[in-house]
PDB file of N, CA and C in Angstrom:
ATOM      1  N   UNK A   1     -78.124 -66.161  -6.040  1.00  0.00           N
ATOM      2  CA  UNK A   1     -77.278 -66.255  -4.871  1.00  0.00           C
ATOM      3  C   UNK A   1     -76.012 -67.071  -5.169  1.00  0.00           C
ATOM      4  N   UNK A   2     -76.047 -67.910  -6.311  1.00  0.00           N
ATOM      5  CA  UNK A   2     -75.429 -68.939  -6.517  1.00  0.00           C
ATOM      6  C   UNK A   2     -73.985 -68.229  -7.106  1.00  0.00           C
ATOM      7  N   UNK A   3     -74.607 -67.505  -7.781  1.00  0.00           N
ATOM      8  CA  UNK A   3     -73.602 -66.368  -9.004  1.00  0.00           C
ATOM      9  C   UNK A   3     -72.442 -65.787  -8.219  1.00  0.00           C
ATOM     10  N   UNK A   4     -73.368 -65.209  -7.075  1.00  0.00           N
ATOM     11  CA  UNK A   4     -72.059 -64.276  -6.029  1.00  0.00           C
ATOM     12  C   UNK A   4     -71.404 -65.007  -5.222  1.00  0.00           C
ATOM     13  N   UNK A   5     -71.996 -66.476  -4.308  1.00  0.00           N
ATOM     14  CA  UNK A   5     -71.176 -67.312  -4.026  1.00  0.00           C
ATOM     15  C   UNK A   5     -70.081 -67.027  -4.784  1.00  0.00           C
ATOM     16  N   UNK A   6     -69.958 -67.587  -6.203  1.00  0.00           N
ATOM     17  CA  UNK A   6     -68.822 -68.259  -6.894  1.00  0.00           C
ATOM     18  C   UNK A   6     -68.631 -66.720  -7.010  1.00  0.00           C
ATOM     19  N   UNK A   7     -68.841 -65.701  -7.592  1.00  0.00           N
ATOM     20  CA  UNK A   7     -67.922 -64.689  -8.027  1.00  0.00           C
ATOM     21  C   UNK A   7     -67.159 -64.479  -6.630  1.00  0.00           C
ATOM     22  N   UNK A   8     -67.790 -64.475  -5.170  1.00  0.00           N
ATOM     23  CA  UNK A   8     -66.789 -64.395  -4.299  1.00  0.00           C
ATOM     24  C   UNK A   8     -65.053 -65.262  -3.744  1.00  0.00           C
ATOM     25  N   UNK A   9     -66.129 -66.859  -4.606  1.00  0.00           N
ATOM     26  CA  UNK A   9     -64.909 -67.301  -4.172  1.00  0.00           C
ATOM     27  C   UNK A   9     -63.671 -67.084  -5.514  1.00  0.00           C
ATOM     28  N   UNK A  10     -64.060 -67.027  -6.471  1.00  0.00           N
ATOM     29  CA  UNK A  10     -63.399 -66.636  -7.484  1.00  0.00           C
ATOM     30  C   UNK A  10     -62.066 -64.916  -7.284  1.00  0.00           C
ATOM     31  N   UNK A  11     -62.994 -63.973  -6.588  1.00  0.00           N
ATOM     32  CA  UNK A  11     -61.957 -63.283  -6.234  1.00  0.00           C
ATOM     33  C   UNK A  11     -61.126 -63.750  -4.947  1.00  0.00           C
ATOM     34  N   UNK A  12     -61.298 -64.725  -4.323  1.00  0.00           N
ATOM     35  CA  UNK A  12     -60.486 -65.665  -3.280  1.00  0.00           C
ATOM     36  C   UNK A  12     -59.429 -65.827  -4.065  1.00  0.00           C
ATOM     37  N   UNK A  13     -60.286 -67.047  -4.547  1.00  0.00           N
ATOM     38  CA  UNK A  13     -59.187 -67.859  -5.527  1.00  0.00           C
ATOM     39  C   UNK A  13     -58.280 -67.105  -6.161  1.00  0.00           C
ATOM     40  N   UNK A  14     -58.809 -66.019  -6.958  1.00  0.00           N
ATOM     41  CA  UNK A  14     -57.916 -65.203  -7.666  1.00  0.00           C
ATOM     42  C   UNK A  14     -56.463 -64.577  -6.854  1.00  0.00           C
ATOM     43  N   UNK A  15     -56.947 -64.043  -5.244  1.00  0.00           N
ATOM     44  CA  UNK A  15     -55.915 -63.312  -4.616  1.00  0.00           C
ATOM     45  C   UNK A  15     -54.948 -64.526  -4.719  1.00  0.00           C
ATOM     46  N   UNK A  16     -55.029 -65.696  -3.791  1.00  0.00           N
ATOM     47  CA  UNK A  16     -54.720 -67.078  -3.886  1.00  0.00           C
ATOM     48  C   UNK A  16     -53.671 -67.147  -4.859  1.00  0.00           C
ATOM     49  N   UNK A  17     -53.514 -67.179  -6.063  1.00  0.00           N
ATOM     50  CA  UNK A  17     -53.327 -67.674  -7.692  1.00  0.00           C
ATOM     51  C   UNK A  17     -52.387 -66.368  -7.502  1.00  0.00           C
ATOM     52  N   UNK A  18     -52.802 -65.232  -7.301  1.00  0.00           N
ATOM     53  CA  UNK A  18     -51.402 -64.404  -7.766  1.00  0.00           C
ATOM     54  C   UNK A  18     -50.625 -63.857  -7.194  1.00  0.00           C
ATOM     55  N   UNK A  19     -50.502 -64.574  -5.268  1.00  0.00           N
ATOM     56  CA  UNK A  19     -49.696 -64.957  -4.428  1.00  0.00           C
ATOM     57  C   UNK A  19     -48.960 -66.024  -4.952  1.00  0.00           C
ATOM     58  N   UNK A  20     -49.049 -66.748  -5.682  1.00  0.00           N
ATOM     59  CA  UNK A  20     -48.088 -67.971  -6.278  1.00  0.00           C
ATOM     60  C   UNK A  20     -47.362 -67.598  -7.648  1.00  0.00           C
ATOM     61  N   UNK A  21     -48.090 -66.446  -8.183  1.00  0.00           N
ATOM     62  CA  UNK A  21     -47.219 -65.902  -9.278  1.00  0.00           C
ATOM     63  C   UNK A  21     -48.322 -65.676 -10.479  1.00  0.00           C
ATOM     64  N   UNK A  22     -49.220 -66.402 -10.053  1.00  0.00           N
ATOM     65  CA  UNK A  22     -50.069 -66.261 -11.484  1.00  0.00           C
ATOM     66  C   UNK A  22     -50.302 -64.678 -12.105  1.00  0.00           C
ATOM     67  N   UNK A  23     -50.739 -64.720 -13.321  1.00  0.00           N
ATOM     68  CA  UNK A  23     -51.175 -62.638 -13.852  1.00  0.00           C
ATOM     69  C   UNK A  23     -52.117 -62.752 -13.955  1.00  0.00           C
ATOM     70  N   UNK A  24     -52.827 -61.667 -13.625  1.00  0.00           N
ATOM     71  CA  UNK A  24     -54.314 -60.895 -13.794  1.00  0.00           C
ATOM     72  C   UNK A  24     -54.219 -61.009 -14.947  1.00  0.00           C
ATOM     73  N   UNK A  25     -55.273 -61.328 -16.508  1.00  0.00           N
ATOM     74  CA  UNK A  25     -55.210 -60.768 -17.543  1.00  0.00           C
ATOM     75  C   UNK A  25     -56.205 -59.784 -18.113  1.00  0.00           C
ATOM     76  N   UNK A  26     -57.097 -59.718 -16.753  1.00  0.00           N
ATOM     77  CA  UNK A  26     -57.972 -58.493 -16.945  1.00  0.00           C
ATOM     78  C   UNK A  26     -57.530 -57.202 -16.892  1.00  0.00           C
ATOM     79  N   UNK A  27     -57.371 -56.617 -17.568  1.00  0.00           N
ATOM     80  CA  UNK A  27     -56.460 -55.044 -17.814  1.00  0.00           C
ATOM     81  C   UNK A  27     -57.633 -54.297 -16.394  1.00  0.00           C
ATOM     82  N   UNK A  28     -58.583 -54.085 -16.402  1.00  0.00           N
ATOM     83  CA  UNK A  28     -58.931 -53.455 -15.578  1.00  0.00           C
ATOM     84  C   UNK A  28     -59.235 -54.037 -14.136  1.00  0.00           C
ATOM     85  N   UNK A  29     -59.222 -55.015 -14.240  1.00  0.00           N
ATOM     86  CA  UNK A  29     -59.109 -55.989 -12.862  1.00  0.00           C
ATOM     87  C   UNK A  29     -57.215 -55.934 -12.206  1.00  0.00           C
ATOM     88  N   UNK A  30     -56.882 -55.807 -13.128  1.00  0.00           N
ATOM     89  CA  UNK A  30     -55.566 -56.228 -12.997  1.00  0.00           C
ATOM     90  C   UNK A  30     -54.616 -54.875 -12.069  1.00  0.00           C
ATOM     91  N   UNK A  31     -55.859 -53.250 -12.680  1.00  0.00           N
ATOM     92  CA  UNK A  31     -55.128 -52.081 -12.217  1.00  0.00           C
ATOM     93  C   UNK A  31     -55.853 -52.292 -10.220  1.00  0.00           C
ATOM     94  N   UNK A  32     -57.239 -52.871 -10.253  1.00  0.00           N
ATOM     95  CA  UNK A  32     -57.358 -52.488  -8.993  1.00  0.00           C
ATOM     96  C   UNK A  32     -56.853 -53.580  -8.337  1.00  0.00           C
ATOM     97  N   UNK A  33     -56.405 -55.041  -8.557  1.00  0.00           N
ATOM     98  CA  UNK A  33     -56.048 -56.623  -8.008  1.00  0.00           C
ATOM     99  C   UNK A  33     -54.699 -55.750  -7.315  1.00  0.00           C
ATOM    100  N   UNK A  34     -53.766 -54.985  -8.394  1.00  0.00           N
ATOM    101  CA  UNK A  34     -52.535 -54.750  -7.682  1.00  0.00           C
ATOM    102  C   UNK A  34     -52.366 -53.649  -6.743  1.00  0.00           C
ATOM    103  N   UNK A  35     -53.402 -52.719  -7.116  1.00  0.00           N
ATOM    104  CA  UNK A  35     -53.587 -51.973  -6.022  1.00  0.00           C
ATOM    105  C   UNK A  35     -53.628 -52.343  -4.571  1.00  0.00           C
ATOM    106  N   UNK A  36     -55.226 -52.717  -4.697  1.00  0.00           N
ATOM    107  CA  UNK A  36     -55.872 -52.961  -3.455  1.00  0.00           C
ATOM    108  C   UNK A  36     -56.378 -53.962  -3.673  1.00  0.00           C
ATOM    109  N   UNK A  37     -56.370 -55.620  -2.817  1.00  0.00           N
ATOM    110  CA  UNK A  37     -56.976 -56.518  -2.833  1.00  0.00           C
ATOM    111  C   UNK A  37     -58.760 -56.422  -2.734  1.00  0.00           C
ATOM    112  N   UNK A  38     -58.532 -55.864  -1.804  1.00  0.00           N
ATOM    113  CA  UNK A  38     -60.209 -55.055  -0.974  1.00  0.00           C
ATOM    114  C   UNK A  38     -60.875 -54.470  -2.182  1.00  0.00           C
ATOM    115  N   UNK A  39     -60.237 -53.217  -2.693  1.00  0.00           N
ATOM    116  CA  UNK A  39     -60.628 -52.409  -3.600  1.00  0.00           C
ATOM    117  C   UNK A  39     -61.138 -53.790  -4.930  1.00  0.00           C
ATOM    118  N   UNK A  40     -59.953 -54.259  -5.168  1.00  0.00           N
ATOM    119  CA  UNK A  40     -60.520 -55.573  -6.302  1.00  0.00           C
ATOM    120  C   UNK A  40     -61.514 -56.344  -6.107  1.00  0.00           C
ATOM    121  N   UNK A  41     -62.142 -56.987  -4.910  1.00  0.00           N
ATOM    122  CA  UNK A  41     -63.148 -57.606  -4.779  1.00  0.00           C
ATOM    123  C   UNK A  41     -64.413 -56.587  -4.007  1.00  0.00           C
ATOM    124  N   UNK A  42     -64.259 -55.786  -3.835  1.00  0.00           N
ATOM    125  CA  UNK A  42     -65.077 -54.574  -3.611  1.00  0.00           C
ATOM    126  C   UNK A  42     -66.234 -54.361  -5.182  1.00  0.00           C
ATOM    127  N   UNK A  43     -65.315 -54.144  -6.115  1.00  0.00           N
ATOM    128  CA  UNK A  43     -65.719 -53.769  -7.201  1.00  0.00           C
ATOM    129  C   UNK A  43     -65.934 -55.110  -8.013  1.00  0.00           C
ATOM    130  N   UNK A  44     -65.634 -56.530  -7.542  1.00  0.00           N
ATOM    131  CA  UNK A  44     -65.892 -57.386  -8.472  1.00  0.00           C
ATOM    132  C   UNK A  44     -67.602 -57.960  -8.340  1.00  0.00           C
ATOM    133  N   UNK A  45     -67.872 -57.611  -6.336  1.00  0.00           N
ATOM    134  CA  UNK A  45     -68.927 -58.045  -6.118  1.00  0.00           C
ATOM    135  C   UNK A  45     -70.090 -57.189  -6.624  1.00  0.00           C
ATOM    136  N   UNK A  46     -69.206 -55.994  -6.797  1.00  0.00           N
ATOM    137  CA  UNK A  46     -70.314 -54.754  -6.971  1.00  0.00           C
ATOM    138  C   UNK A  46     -71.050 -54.897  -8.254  1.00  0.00           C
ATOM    139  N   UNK A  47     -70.385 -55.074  -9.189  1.00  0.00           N
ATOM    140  CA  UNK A  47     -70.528 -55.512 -10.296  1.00  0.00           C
ATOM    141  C   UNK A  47     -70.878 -56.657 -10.662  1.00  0.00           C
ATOM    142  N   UNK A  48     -70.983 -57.766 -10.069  1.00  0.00           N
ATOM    143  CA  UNK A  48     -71.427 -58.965 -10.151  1.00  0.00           C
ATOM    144  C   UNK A  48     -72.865 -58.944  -9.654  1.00  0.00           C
ATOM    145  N   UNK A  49     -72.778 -58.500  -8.615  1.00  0.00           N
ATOM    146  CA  UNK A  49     -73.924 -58.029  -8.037  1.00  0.00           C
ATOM    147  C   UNK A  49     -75.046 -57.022  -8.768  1.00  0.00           C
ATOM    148  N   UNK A  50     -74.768 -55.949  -9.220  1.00  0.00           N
ATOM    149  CA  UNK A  50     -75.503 -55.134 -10.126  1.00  0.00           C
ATOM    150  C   UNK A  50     -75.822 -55.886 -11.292  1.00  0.00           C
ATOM    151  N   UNK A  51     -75.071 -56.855 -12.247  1.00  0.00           N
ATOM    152  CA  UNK A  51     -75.484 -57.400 -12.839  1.00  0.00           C
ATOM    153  C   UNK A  51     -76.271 -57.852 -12.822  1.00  0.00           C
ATOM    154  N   UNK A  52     -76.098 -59.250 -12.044  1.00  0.00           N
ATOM    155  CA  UNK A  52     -77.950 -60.132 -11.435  1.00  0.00           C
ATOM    156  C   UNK A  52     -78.842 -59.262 -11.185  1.00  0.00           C
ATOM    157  N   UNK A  53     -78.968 -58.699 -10.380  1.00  0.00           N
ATOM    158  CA  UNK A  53     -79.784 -57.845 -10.205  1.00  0.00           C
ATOM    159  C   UNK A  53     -80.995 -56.918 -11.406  1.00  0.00           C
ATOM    160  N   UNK A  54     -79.716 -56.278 -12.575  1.00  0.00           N
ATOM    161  CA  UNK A  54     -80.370 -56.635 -13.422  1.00  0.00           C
ATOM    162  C   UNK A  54     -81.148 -57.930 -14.202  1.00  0.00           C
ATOM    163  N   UNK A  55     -80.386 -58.555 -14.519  1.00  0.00           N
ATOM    164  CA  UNK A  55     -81.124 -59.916 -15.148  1.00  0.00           C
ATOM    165  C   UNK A  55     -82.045 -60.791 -14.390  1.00  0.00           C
ATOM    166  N   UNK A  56     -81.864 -60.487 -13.098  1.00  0.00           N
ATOM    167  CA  UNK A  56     -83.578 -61.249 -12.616  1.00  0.00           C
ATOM    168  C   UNK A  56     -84.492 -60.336 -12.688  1.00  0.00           C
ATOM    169  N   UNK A  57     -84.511 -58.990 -12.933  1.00  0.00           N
ATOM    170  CA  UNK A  57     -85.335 -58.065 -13.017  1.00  0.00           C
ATOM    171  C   UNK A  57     -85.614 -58.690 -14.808  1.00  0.00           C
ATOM    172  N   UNK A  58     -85.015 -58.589 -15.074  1.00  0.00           N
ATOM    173  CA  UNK A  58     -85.516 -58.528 -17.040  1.00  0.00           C
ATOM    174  C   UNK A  58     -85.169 -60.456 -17.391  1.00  0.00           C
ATOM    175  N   UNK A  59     -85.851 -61.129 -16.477  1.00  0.00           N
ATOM    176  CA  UNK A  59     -85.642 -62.634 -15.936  1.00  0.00           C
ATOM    177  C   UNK A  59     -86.279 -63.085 -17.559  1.00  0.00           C
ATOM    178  N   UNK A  60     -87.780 -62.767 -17.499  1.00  0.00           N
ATOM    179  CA  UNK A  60     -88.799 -63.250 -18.438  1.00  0.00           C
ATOM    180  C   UNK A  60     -88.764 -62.502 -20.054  1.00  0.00           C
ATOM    181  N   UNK A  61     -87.298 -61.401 -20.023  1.00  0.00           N
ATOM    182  CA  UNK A  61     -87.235 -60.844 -21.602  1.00  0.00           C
ATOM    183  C   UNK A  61     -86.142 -61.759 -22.251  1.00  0.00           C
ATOM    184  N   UNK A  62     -86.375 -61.728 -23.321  1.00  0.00           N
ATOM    185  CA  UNK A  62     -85.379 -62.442 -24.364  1.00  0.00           C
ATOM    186  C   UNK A  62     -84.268 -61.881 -24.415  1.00  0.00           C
ATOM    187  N   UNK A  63     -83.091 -62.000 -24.693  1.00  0.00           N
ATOM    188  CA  UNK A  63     -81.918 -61.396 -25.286  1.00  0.00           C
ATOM    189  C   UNK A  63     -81.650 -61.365 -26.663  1.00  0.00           C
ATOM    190  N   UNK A  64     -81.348 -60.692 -27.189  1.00  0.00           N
ATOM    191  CA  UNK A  64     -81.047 -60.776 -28.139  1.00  0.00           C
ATOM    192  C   UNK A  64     -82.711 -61.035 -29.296  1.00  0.00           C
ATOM    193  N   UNK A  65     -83.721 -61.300 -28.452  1.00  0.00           N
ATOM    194  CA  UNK A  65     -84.769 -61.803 -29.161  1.00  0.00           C
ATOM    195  C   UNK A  65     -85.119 -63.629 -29.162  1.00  0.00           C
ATOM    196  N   UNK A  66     -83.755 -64.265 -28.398  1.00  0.00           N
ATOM    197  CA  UNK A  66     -83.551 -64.928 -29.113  1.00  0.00           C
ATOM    198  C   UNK A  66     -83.754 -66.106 -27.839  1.00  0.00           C
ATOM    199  N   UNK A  67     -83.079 -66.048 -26.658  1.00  0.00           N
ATOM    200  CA  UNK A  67     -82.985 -66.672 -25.538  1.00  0.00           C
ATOM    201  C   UNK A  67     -83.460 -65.661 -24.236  1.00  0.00           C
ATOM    202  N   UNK A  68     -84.535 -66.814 -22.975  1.00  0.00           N
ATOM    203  CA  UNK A  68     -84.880 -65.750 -22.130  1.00  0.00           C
ATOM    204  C   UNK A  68     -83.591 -65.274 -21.407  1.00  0.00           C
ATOM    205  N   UNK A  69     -83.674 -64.401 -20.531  1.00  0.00           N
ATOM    206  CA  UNK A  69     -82.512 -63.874 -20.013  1.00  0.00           C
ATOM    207  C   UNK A  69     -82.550 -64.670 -18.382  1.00  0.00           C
ATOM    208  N   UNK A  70     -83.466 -65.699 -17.980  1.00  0.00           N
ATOM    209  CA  UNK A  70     -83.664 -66.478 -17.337  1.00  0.00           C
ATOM    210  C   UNK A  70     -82.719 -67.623 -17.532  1.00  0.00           C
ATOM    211  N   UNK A  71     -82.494 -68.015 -18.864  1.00  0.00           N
ATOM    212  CA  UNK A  71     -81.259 -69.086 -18.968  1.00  0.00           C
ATOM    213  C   UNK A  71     -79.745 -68.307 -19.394  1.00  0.00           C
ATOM    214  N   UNK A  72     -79.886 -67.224 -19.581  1.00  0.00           N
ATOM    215  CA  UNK A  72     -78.539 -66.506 -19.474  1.00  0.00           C
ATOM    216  C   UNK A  72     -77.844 -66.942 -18.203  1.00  0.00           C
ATOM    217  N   UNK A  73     -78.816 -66.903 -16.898  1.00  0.00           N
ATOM    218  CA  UNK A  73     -78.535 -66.742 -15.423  1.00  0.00           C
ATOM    219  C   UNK A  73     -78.095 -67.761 -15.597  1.00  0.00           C
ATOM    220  N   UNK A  74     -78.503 -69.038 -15.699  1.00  0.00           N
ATOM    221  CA  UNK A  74     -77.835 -70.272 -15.918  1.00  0.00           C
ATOM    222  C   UNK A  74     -76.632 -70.447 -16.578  1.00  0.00           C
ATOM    223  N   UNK A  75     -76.187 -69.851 -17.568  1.00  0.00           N
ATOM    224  CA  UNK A  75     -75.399 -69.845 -18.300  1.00  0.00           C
ATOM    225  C   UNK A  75     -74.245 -69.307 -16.989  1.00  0.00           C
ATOM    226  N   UNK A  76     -74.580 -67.874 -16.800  1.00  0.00           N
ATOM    227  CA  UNK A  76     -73.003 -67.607 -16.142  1.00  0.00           C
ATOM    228  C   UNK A  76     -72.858 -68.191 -14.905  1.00  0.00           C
ATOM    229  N   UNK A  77     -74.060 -68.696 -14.210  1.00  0.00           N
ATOM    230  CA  UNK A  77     -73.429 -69.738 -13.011  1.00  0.00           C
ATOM    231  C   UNK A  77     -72.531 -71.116 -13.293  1.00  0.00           C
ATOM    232  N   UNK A  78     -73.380 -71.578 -14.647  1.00  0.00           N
ATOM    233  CA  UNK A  78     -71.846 -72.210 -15.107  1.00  0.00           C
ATOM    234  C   UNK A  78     -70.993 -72.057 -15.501  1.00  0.00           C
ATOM    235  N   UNK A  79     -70.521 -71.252 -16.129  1.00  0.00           N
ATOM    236  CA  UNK A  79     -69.462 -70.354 -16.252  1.00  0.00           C
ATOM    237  C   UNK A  79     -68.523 -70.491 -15.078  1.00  0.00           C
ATOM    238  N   UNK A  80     -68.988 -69.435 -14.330  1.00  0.00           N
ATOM    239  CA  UNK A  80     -68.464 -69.267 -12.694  1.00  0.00           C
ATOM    240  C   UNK A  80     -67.681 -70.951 -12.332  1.00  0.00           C
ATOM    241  N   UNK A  81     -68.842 -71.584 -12.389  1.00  0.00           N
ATOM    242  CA  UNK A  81     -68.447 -72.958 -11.636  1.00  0.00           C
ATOM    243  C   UNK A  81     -67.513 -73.281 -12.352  1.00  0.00           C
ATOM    244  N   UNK A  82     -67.513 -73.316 -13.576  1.00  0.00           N
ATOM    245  CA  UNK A  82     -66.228 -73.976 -14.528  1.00  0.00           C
ATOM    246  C   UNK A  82     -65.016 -73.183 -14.277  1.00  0.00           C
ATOM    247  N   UNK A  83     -65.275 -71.693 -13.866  1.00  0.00           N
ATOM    248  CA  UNK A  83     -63.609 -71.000 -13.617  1.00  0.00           C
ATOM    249  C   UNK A  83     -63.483 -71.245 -12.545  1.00  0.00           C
ATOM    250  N   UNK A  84     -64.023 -71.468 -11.724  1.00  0.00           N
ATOM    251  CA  UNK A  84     -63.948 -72.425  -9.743  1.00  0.00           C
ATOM    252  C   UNK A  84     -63.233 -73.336 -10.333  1.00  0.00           C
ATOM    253  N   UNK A  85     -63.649 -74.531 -11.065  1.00  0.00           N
ATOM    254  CA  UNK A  85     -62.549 -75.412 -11.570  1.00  0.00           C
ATOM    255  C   UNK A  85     -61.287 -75.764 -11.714  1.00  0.00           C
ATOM    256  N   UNK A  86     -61.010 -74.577 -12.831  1.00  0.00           N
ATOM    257  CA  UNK A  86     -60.161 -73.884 -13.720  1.00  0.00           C
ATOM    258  C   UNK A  86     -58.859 -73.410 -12.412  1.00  0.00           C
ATOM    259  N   UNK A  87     -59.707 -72.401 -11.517  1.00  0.00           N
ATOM    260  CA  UNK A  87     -58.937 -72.189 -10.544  1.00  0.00           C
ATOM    261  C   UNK A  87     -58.235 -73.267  -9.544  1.00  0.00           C
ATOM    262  N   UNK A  88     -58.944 -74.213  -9.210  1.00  0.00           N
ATOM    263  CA  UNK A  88     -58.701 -74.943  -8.261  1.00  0.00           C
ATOM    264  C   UNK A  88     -57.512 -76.076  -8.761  1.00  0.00           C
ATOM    265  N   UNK A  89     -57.703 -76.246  -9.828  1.00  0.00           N
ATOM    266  CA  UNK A  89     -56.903 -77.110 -10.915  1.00  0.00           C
ATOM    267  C   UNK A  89     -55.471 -76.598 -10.967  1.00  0.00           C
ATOM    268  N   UNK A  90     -55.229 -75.256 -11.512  1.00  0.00           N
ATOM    269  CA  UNK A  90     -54.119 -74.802 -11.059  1.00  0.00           C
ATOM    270  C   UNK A  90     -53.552 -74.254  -9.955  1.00  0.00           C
ATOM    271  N   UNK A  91     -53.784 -74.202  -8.829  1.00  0.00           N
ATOM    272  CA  UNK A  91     -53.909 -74.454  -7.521  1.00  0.00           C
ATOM    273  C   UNK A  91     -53.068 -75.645  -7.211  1.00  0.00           C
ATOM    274  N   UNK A  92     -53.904 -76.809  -7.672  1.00  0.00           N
ATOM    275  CA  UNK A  92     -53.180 -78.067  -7.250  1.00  0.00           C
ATOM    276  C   UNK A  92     -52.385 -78.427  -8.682  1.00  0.00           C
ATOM    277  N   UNK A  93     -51.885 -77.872  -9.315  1.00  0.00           N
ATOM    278  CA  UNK A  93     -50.864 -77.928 -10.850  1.00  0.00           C
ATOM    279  C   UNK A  93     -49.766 -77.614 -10.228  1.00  0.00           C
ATOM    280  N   UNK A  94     -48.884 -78.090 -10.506  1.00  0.00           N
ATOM    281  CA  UNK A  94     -47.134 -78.222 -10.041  1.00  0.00           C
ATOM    282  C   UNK A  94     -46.312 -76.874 -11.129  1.00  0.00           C
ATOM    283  N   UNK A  95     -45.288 -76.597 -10.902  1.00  0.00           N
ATOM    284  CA  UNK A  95     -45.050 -75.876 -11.721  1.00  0.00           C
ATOM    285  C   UNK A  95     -45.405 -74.329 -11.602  1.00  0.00           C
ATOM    286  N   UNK A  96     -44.766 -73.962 -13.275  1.00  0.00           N
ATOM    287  CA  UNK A  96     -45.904 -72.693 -13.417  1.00  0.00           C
ATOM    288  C   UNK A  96     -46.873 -72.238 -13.804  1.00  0.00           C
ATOM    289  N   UNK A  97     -47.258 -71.185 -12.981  1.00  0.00           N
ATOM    290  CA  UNK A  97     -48.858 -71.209 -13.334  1.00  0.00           C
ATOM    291  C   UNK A  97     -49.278 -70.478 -14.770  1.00  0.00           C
ATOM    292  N   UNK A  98     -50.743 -70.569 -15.555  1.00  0.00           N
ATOM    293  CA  UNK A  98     -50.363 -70.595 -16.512  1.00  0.00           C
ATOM    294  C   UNK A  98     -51.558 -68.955 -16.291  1.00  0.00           C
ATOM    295  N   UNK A  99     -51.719 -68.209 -17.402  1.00  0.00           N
ATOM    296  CA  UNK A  99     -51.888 -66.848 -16.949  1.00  0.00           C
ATOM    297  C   UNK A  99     -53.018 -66.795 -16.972  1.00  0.00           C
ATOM    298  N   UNK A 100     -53.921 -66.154 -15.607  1.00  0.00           N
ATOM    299  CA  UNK A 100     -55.209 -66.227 -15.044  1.00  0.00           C
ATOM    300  C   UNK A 100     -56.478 -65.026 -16.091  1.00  0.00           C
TER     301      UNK A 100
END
């Protein structure tokens, strides 16, 4: 639940950030961000969403062999939280923004 929180506020943040000038540097984020705002977080949740979904399903398999896919989940919620950061930081950064 934690994951889509932040991926939601992340496409916030994101609209946010490139109302002030910042760039998409996701080539394919970047074709639907300028399109359609809606359309961009439509497809970011969708996909964020389908993801987890997978990985709590395959929670207790390894990746790679190597790590469960239970601390993957962990992994990209911090992730997330650290680009919440990232975002919020340049947000309150003077100047220009540096490319998202």
């Amino acid at each position: 639940m934690g994951i889509l929180l932040l991926s939601a506020t992340d496409a916030f943040l994101t609209a946010i950030l490139l109302l002030h000038g910042a760039d998409e540097m996701n080539p394919v984020m970047a074709v639907l961000v300028y399109r359609s705002v809606a359309t961009f977080a439509a497809f970011k949740m969708a996909m964020t969403g389908a993801g987890i979904v997978v990985m709590v399903f395959l929670a207790r398999y390894r990746f790679m062999r190597m790590i469960r896919v239970e601390f993957v989940l962990y992994a990209v919620l911090t992730v997330y939280a650290s680009l919440i950061g990232y975002e919020i930081w340049m947000l309150k950064g003077t100047g220009e923004l540096p490319l998202l």
